[in-house]
N, C-alpha and C. Protein backbone atom coordinates (compact mmCIF):
# COMPACT_ATOMS: atom_id res chain seq x y z
N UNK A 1 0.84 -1.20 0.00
CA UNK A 1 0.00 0.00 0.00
C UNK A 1 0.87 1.25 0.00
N UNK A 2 2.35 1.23 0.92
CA UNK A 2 2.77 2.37 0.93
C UNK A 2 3.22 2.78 -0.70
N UNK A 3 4.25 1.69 -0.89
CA UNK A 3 4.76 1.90 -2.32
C UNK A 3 3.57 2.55 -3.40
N UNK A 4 2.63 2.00 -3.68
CA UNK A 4 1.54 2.40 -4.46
C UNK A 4 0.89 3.87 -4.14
N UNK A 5 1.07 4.07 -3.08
CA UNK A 5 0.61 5.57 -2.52
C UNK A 5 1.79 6.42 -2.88
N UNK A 6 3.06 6.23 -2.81
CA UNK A 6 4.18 7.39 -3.33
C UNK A 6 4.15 7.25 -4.37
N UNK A 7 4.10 6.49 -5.21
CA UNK A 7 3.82 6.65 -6.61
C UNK A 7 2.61 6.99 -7.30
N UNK A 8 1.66 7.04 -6.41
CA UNK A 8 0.50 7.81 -7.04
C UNK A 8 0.88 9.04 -6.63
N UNK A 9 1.25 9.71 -5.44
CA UNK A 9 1.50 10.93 -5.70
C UNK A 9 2.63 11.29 -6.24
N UNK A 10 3.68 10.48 -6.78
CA UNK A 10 4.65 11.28 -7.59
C UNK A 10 4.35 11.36 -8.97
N UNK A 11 3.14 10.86 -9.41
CA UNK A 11 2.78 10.74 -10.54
C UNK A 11 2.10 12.00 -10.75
N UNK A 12 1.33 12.25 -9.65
CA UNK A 12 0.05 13.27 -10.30
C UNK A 12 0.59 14.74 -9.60
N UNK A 13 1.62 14.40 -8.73
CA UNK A 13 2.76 16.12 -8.99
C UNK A 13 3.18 16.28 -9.84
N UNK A 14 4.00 15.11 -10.90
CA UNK A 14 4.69 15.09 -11.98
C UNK A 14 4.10 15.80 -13.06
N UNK A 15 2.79 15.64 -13.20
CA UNK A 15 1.74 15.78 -14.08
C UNK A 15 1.41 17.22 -13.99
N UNK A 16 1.53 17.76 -12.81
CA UNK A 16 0.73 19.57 -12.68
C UNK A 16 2.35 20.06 -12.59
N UNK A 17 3.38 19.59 -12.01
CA UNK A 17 4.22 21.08 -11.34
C UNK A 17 4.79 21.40 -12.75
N UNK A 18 4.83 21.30 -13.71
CA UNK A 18 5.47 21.60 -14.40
C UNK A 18 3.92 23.21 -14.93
N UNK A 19 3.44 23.34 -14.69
CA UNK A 19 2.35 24.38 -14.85
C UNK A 19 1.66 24.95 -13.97
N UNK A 20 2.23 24.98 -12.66
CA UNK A 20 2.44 25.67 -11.74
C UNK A 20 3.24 26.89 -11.42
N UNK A 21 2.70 27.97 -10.20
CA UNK A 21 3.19 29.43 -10.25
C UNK A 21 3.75 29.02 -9.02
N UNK A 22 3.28 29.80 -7.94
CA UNK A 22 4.36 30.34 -6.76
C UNK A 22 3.21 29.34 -5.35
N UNK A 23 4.32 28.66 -4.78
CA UNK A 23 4.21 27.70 -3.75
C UNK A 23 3.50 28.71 -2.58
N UNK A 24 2.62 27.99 -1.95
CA UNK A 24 2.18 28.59 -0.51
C UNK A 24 2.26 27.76 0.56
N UNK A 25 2.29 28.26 1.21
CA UNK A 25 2.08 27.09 3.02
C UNK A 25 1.12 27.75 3.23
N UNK A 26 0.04 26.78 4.05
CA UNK A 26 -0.94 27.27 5.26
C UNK A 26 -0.58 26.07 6.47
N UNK A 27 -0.83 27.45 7.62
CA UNK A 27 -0.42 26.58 8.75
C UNK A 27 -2.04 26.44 9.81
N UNK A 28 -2.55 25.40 10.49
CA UNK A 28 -3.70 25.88 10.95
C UNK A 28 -3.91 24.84 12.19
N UNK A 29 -4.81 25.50 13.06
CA UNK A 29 -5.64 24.43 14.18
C UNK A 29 -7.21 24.71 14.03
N UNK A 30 -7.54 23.99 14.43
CA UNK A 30 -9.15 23.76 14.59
C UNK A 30 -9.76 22.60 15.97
N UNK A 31 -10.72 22.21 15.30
CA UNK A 31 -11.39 21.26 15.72
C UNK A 31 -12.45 20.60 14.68
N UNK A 32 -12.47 18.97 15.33
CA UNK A 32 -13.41 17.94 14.26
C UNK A 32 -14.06 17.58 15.92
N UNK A 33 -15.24 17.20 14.75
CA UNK A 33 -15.94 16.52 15.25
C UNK A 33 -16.65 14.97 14.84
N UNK A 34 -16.30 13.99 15.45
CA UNK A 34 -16.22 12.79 14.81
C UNK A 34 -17.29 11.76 14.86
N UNK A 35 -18.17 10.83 13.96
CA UNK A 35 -19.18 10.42 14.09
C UNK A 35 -19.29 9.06 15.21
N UNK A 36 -19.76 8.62 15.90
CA UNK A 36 -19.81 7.58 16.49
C UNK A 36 -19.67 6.07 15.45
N UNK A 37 -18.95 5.24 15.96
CA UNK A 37 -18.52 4.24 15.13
C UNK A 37 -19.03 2.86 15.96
N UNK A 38 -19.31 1.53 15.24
CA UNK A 38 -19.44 -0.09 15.77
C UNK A 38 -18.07 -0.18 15.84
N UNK A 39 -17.33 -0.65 17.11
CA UNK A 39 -15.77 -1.30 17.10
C UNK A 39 -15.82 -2.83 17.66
N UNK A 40 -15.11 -3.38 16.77
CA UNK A 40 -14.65 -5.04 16.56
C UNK A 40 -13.47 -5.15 16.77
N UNK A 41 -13.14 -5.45 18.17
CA UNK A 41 -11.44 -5.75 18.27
C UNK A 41 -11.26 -6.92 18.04
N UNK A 42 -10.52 -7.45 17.15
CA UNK A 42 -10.11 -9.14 16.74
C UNK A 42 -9.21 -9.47 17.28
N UNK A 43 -9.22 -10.49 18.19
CA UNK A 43 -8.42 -11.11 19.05
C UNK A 43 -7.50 -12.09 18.84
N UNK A 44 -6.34 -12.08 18.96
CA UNK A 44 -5.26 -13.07 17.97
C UNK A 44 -5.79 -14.49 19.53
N UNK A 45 -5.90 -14.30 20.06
CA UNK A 45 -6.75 -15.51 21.53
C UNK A 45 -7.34 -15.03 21.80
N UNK A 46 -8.62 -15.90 21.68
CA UNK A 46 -9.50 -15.53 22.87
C UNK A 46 -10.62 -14.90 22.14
N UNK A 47 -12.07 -14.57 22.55
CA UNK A 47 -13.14 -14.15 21.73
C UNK A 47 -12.78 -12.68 21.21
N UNK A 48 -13.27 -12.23 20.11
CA UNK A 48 -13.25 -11.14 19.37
C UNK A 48 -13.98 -9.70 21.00
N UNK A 49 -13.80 -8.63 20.65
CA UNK A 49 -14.76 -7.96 21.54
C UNK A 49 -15.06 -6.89 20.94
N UNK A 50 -16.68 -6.79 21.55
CA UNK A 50 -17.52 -5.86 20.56
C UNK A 50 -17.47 -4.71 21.48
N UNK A 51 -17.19 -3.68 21.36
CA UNK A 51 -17.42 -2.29 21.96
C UNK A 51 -18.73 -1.67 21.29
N UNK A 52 -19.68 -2.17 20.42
CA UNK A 52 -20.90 -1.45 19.98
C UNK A 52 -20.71 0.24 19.30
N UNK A 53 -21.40 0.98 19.65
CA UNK A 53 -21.67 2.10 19.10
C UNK A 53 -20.65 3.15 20.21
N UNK A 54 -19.86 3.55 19.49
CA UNK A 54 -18.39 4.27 20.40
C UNK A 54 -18.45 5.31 19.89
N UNK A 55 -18.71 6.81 20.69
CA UNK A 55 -18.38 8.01 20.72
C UNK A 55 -16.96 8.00 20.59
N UNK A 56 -16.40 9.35 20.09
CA UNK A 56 -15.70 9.70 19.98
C UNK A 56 -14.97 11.17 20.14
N UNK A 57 -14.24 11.60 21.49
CA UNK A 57 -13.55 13.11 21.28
C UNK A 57 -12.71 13.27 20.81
N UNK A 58 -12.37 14.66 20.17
CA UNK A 58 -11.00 15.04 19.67
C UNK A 58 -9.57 15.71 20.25
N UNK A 59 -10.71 16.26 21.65
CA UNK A 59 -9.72 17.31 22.78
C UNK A 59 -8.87 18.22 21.93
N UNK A 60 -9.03 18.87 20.62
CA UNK A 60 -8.04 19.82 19.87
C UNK A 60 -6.68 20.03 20.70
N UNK A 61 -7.31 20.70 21.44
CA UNK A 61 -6.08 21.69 22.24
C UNK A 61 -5.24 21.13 23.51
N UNK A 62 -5.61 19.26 23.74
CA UNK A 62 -4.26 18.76 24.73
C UNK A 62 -3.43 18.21 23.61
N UNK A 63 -2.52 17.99 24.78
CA UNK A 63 -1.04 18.05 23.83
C UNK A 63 -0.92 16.50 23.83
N UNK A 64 -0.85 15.70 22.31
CA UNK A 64 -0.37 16.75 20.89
C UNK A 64 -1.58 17.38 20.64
N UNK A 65 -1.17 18.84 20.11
CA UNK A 65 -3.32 19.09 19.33
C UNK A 65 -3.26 18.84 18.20
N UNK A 66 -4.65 19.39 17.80
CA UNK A 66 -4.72 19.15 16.29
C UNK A 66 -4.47 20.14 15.97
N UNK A 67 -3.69 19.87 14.66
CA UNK A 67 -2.68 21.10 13.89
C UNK A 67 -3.10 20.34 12.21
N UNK A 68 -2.96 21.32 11.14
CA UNK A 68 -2.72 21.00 9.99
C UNK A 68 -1.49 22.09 9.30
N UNK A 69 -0.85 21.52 8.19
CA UNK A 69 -0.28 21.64 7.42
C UNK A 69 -0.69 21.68 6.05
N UNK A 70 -0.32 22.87 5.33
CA UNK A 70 -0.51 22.52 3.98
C UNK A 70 0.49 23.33 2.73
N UNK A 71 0.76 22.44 1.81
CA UNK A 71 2.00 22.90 0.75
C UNK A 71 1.31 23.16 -0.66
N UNK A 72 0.94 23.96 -1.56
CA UNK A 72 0.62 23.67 -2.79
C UNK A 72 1.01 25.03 -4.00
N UNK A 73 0.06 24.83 -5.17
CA UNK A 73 0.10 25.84 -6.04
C UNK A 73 -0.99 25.76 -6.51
N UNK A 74 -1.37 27.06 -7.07
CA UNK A 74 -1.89 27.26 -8.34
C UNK A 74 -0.79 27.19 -9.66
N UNK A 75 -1.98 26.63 -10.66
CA UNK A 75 -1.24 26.56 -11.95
C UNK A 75 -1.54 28.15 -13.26
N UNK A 76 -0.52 28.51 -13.23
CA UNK A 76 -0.20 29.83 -14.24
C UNK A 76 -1.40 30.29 -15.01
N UNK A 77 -1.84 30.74 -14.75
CA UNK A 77 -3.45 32.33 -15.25
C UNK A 77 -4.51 30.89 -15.57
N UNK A 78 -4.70 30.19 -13.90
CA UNK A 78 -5.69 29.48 -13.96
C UNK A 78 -5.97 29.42 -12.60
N UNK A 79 -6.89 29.25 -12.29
CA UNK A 79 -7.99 29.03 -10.85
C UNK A 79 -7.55 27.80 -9.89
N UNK A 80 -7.28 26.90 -11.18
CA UNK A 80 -7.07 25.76 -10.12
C UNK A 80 -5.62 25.60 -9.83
N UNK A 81 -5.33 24.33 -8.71
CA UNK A 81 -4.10 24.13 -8.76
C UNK A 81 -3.77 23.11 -7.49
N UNK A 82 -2.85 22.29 -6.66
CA UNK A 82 -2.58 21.27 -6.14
C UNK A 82 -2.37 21.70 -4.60
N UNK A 83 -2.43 20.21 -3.92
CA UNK A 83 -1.61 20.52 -2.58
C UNK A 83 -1.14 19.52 -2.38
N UNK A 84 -0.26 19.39 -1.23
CA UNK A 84 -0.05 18.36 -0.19
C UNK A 84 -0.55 18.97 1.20
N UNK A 85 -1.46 17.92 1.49
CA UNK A 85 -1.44 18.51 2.66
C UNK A 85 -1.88 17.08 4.21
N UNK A 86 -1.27 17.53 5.56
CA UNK A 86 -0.93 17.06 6.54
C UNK A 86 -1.88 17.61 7.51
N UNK A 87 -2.65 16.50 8.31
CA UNK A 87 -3.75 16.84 9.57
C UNK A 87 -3.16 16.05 10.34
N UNK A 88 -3.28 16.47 11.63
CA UNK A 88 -3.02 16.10 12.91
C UNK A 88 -3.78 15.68 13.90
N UNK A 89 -4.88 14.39 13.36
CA UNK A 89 -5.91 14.39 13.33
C UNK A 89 -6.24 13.22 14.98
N UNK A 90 -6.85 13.31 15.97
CA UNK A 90 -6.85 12.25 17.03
C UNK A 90 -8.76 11.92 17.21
N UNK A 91 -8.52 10.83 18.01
CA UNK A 91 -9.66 10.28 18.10
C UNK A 91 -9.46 9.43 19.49
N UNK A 92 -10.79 9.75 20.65
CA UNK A 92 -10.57 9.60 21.44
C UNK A 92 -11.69 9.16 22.13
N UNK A 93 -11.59 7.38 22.51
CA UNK A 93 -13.16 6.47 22.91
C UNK A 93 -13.45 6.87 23.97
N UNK A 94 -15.04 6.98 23.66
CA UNK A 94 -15.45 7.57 25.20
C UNK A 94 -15.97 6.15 25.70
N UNK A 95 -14.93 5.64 26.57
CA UNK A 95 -15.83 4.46 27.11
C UNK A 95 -16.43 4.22 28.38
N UNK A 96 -16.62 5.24 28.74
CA UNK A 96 -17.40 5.97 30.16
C UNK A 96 -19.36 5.25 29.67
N UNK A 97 -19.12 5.67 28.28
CA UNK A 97 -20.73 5.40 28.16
C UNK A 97 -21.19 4.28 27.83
N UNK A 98 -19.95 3.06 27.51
CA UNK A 98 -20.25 1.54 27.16
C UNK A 98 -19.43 1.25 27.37
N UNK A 99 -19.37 0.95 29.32
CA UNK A 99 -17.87 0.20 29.68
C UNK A 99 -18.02 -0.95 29.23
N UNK A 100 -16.46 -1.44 28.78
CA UNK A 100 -16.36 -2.76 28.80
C UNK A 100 -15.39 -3.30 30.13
N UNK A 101 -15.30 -4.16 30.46
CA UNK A 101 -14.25 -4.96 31.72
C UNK A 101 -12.77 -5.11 30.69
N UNK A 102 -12.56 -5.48 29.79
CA UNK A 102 -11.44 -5.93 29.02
C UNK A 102 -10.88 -4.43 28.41
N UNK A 103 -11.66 -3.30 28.51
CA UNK A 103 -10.80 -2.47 27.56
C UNK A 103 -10.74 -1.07 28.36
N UNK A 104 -9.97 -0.66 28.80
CA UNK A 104 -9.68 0.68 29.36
C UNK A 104 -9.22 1.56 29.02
N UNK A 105 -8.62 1.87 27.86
CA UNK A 105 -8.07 2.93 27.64
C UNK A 105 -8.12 2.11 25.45
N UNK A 106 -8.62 3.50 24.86
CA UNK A 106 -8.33 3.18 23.11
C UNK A 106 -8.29 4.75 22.61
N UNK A 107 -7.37 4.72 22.30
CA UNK A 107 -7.27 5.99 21.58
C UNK A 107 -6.08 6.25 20.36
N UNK A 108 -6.00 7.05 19.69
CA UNK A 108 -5.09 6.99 18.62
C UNK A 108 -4.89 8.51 18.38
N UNK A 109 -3.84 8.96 18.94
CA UNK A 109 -3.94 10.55 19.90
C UNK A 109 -2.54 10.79 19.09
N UNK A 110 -1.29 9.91 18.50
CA UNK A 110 -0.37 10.67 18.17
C UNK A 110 -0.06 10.74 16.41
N UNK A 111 -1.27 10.22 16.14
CA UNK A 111 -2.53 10.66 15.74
C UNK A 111 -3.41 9.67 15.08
N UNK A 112 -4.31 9.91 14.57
CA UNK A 112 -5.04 9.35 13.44
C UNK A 112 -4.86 10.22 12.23
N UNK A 113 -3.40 10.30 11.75
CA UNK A 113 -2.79 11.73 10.73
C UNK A 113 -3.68 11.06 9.76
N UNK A 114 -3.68 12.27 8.82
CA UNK A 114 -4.51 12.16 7.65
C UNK A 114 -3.44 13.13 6.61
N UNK A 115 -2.92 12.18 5.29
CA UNK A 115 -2.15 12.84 4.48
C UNK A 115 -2.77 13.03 3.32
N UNK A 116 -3.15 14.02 2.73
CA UNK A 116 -3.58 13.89 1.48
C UNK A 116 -2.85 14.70 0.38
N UNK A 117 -3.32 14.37 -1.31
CA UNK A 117 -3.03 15.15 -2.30
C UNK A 117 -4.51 15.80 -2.42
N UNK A 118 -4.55 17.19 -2.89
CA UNK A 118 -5.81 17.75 -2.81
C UNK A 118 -5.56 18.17 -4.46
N UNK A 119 -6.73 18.85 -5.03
CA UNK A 119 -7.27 19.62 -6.13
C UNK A 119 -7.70 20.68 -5.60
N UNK A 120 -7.46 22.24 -6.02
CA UNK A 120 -7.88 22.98 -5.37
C UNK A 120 -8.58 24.10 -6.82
N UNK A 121 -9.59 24.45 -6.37
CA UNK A 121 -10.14 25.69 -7.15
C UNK A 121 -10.92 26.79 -6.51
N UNK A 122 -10.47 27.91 -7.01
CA UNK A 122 -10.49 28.94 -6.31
C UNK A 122 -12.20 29.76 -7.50
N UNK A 123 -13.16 28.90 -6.64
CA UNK A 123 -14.37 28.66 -7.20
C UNK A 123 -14.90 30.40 -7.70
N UNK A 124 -14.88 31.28 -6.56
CA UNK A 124 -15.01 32.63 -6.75
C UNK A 124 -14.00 33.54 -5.84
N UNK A 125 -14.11 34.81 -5.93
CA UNK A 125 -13.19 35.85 -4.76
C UNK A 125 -13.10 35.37 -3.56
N UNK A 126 -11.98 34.88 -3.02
CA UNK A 126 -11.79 34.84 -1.16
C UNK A 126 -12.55 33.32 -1.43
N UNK A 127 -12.67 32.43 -2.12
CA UNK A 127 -13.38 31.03 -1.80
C UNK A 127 -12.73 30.04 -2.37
N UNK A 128 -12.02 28.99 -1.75
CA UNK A 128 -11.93 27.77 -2.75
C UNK A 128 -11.43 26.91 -2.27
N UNK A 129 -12.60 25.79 -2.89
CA UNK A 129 -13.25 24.43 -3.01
C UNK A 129 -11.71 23.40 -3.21
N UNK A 130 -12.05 22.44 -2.00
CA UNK A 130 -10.53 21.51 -2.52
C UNK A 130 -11.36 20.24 -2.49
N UNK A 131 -11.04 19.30 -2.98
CA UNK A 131 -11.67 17.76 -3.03
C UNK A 131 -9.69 16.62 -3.01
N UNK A 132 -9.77 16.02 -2.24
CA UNK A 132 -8.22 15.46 -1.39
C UNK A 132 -8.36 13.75 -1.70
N UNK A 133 -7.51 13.09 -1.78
CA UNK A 133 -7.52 11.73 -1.35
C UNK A 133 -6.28 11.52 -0.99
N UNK A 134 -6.10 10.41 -0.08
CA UNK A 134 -4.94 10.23 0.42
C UNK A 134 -4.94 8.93 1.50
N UNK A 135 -3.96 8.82 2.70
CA UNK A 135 -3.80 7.94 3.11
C UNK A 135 -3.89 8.74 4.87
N UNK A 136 -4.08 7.18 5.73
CA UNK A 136 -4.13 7.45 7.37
C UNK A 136 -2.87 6.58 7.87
N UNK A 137 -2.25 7.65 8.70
CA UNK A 137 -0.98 6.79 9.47
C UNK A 137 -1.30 7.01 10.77
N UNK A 138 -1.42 5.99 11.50
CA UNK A 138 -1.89 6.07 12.90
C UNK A 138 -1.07 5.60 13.76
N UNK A 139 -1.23 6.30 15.19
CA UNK A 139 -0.08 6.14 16.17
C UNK A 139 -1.07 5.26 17.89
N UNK A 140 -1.44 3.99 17.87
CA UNK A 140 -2.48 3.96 18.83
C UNK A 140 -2.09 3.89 19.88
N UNK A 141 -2.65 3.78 21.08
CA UNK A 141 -2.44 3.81 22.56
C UNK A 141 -3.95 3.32 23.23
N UNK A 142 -3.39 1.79 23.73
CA UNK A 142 -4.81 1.40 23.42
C UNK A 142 -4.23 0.48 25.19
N UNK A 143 -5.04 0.00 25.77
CA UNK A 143 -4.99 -1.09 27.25
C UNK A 143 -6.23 -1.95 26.99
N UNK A 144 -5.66 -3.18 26.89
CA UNK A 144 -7.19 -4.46 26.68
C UNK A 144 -6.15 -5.27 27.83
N UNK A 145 -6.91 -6.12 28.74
CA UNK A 145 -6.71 -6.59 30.15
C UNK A 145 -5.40 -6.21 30.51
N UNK A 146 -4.85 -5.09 30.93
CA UNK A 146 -3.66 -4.70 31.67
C UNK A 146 -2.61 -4.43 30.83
N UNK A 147 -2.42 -4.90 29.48
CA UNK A 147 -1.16 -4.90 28.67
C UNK A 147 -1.57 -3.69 27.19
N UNK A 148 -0.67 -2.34 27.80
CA UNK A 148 -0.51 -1.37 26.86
C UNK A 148 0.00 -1.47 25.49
N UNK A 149 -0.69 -1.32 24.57
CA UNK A 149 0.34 -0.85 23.13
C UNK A 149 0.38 0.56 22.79
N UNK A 150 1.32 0.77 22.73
CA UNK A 150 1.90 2.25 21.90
C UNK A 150 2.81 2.17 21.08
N UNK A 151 2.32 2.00 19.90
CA UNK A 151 2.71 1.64 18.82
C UNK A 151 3.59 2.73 18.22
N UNK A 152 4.15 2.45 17.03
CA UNK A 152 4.86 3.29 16.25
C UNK A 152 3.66 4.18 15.19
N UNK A 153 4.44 4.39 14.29
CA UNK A 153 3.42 5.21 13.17
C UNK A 153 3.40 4.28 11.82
N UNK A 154 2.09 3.84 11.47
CA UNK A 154 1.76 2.90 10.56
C UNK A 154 1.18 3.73 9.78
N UNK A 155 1.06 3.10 8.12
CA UNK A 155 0.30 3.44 7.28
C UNK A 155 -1.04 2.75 6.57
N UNK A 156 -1.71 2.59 7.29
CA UNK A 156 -2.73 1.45 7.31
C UNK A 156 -3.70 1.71 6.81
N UNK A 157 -4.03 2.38 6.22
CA UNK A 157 -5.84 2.97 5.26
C UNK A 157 -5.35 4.36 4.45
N UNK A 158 -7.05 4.30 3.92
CA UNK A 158 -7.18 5.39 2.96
C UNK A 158 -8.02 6.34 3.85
N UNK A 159 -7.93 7.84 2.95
CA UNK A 159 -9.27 8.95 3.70
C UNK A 159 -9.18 9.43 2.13
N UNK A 160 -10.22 10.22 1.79
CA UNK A 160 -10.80 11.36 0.98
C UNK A 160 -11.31 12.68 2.10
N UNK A 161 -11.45 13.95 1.23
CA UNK A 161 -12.09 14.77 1.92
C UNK A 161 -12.35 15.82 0.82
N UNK A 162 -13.51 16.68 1.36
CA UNK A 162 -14.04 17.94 0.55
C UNK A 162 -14.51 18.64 1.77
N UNK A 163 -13.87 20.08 0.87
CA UNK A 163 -14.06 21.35 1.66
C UNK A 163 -14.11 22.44 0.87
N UNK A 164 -14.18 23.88 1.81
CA UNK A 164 -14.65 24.78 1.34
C UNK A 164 -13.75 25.88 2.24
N UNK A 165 -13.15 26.98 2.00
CA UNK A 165 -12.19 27.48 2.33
C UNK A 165 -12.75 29.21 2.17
N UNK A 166 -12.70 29.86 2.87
CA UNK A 166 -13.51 31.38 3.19
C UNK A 166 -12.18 32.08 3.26
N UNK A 167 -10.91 33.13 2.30
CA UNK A 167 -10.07 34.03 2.83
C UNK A 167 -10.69 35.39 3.93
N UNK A 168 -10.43 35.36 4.75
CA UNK A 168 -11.26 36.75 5.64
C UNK A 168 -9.71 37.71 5.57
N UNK A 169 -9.17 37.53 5.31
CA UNK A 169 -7.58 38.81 5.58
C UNK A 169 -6.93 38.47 4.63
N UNK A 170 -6.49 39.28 3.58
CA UNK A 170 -5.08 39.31 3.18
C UNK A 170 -3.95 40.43 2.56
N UNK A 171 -2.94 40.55 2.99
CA UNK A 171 -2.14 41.29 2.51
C UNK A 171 -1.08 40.92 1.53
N UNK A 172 -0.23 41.42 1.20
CA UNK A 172 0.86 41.41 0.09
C UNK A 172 1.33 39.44 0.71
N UNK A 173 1.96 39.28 2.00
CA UNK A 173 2.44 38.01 1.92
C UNK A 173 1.96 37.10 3.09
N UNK A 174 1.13 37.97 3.77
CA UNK A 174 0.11 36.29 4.50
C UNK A 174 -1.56 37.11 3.94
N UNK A 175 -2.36 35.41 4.67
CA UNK A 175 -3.54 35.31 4.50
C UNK A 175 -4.28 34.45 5.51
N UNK A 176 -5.42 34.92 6.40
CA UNK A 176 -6.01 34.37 7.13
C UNK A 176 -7.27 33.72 6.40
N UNK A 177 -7.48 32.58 7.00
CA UNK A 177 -8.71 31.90 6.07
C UNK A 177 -8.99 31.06 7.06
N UNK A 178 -10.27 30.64 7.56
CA UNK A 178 -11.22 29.51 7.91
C UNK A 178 -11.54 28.85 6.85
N UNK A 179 -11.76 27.52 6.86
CA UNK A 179 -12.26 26.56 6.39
C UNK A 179 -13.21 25.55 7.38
N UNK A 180 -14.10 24.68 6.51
CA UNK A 180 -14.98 23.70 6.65
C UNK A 180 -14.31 22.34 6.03
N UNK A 181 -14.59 21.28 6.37
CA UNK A 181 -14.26 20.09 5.86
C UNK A 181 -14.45 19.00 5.84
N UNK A 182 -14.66 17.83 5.28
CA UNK A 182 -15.70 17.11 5.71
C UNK A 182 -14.75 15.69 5.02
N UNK A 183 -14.13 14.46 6.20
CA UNK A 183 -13.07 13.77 5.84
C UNK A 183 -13.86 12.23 6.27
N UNK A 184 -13.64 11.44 5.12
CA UNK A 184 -14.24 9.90 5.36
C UNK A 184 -12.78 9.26 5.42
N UNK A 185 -12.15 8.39 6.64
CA UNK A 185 -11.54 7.74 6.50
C UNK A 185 -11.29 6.35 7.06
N UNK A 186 -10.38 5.20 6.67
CA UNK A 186 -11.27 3.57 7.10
C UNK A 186 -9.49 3.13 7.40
N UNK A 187 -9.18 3.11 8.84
CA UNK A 187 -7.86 2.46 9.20
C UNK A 187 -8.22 1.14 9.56
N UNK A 188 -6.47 0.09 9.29
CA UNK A 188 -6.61 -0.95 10.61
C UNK A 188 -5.25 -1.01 11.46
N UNK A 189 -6.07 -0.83 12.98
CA UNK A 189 -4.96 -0.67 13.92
C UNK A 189 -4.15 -1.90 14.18
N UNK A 190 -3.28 -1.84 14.46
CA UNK A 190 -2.72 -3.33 14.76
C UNK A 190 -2.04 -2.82 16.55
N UNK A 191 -2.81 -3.92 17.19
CA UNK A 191 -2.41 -3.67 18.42
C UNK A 191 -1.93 -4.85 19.06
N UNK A 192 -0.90 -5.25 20.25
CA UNK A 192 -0.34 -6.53 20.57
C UNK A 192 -1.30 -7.52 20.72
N UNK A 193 -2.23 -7.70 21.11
CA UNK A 193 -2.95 -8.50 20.93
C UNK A 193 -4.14 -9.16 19.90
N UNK A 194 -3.85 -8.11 18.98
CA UNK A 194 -4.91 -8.43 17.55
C UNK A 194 -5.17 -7.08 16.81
N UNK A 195 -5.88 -7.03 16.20
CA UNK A 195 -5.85 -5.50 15.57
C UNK A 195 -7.50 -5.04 15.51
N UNK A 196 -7.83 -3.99 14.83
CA UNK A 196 -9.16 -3.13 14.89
C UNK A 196 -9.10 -2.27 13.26
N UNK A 197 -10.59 -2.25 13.09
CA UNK A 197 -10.92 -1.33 11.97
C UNK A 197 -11.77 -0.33 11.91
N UNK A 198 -10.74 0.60 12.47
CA UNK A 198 -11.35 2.09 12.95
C UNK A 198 -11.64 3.15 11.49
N UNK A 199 -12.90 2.82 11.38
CA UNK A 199 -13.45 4.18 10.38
C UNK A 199 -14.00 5.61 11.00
N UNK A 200 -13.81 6.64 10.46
CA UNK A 200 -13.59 7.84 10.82
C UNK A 200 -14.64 8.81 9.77
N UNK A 201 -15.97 9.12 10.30
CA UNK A 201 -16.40 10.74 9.28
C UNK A 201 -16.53 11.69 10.41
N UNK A 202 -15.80 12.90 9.89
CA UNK A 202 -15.31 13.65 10.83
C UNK A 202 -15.93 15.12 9.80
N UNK A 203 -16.18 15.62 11.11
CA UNK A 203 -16.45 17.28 10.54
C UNK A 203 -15.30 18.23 11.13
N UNK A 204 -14.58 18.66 10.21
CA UNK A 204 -13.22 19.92 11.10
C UNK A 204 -13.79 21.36 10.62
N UNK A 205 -13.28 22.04 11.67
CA UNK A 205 -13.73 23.67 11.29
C UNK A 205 -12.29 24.10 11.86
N UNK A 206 -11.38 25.20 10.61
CA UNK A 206 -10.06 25.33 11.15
C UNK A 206 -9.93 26.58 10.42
N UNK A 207 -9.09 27.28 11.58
CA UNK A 207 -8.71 28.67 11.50
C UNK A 207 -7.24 28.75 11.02
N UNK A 208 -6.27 29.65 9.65
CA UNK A 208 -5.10 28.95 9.52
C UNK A 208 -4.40 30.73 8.74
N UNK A 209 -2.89 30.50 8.90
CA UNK A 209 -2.44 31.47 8.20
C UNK A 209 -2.02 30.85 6.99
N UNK A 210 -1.72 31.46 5.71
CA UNK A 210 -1.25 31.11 4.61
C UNK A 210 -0.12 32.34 3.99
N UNK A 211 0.96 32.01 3.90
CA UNK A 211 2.35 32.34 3.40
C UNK A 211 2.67 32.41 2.06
């Protein structure tokens, strides 16, 4: 999966930068809000366990927060044009509201990153529309009967996303902009004792400078 993912995006940079103008960064935080999910932990021993219908917080602002990144262009006396771009994205079980005895702690806090290549068009004045696909690298931190995993950073699923991007400030070399965004994505965790297939639709609302 990884191999096939760098080569799809070195393909479809290959394809625009050559008709591309002048590079920007946006740097940003926000907050998502994430849909409640069915979780199936598969058990390498021992019965599978169902956690049912699992809320989910994001806590933005404990540390790590959620932060995004983003790199792209427009392409030369045209509207549209590319990105790369990087979310700092966490997800966090509320299992206060469907304890289980076997699972105390699941979360995927350093992160549930979300990398994508975007399309961007700058639909009218101060507005524009990006539509993204890309991949999820997740970092979990999870306790099922007493024994912690904290894993490394995997690349284990896909996400897409579409949004909508509002400039409210700009001068000669920054730009303030809010955005909306709306991200479907389908990981599998692998944790010491078996793994999980954590899907993710998330709503983010993020405040960001652009360079």
């Amino acid at each position: 999966m990884t191999r096939g993912l760098v080569a799809l995006l070195l393909l479809m940079t290959n394809t625009v930068a050559a008709y591309a103008s002048d590079w920007t960064i946006s740097i940003g935080t926000g907050v998502a809000y994430s849909q409640s999910e069915r979780l199936v932990i598969k058990m390498n021993d021992g019965e599978d366990i169902l956690l049912g219908d699992v809320s989910f917080d994001t806590k933005p602002f404990q540390s790590p927060p959620y932060y995004l990144i983003k790199i792209g262009r427009f392409m030369q006396e045209s509207d549209m044009g590319f990105e790369f771009e990087f979310i700092h994205h966490k997800v966090y079980a509320d299992l206060d509201s469907d304890p289980h005895p076997q699972v105390t702690r699941l979360e995927v806090t350093d992160g549930y990153n979300l990398v994508y290549f975007n399309f961007i068009d700058q639909i009218a004045p101060k507005w524009i529309a990006r539509l993204g696909v890309g991949g999820v690298i997740v970092h979990p931190d999870v306790i099922i009967d007493g024994k912690r995993t904290h894993g490394g950073y995997d690349l284990s699923g896909y996400s897409a996303q579409v949004a909508i991007e509002r400039e409210m400030f700009a001068s000669e070399h920054v730009a303030f902009s809010v955005e909306a965004k709306l991200t479907y994505s389908d990981a599998s965790v692998a944790i010491s004792q078996g793994s999980f297939d954590l899907k993710n639709k998330a709503l983010h609302l993020v405040a960001q400078a652009k360079f």
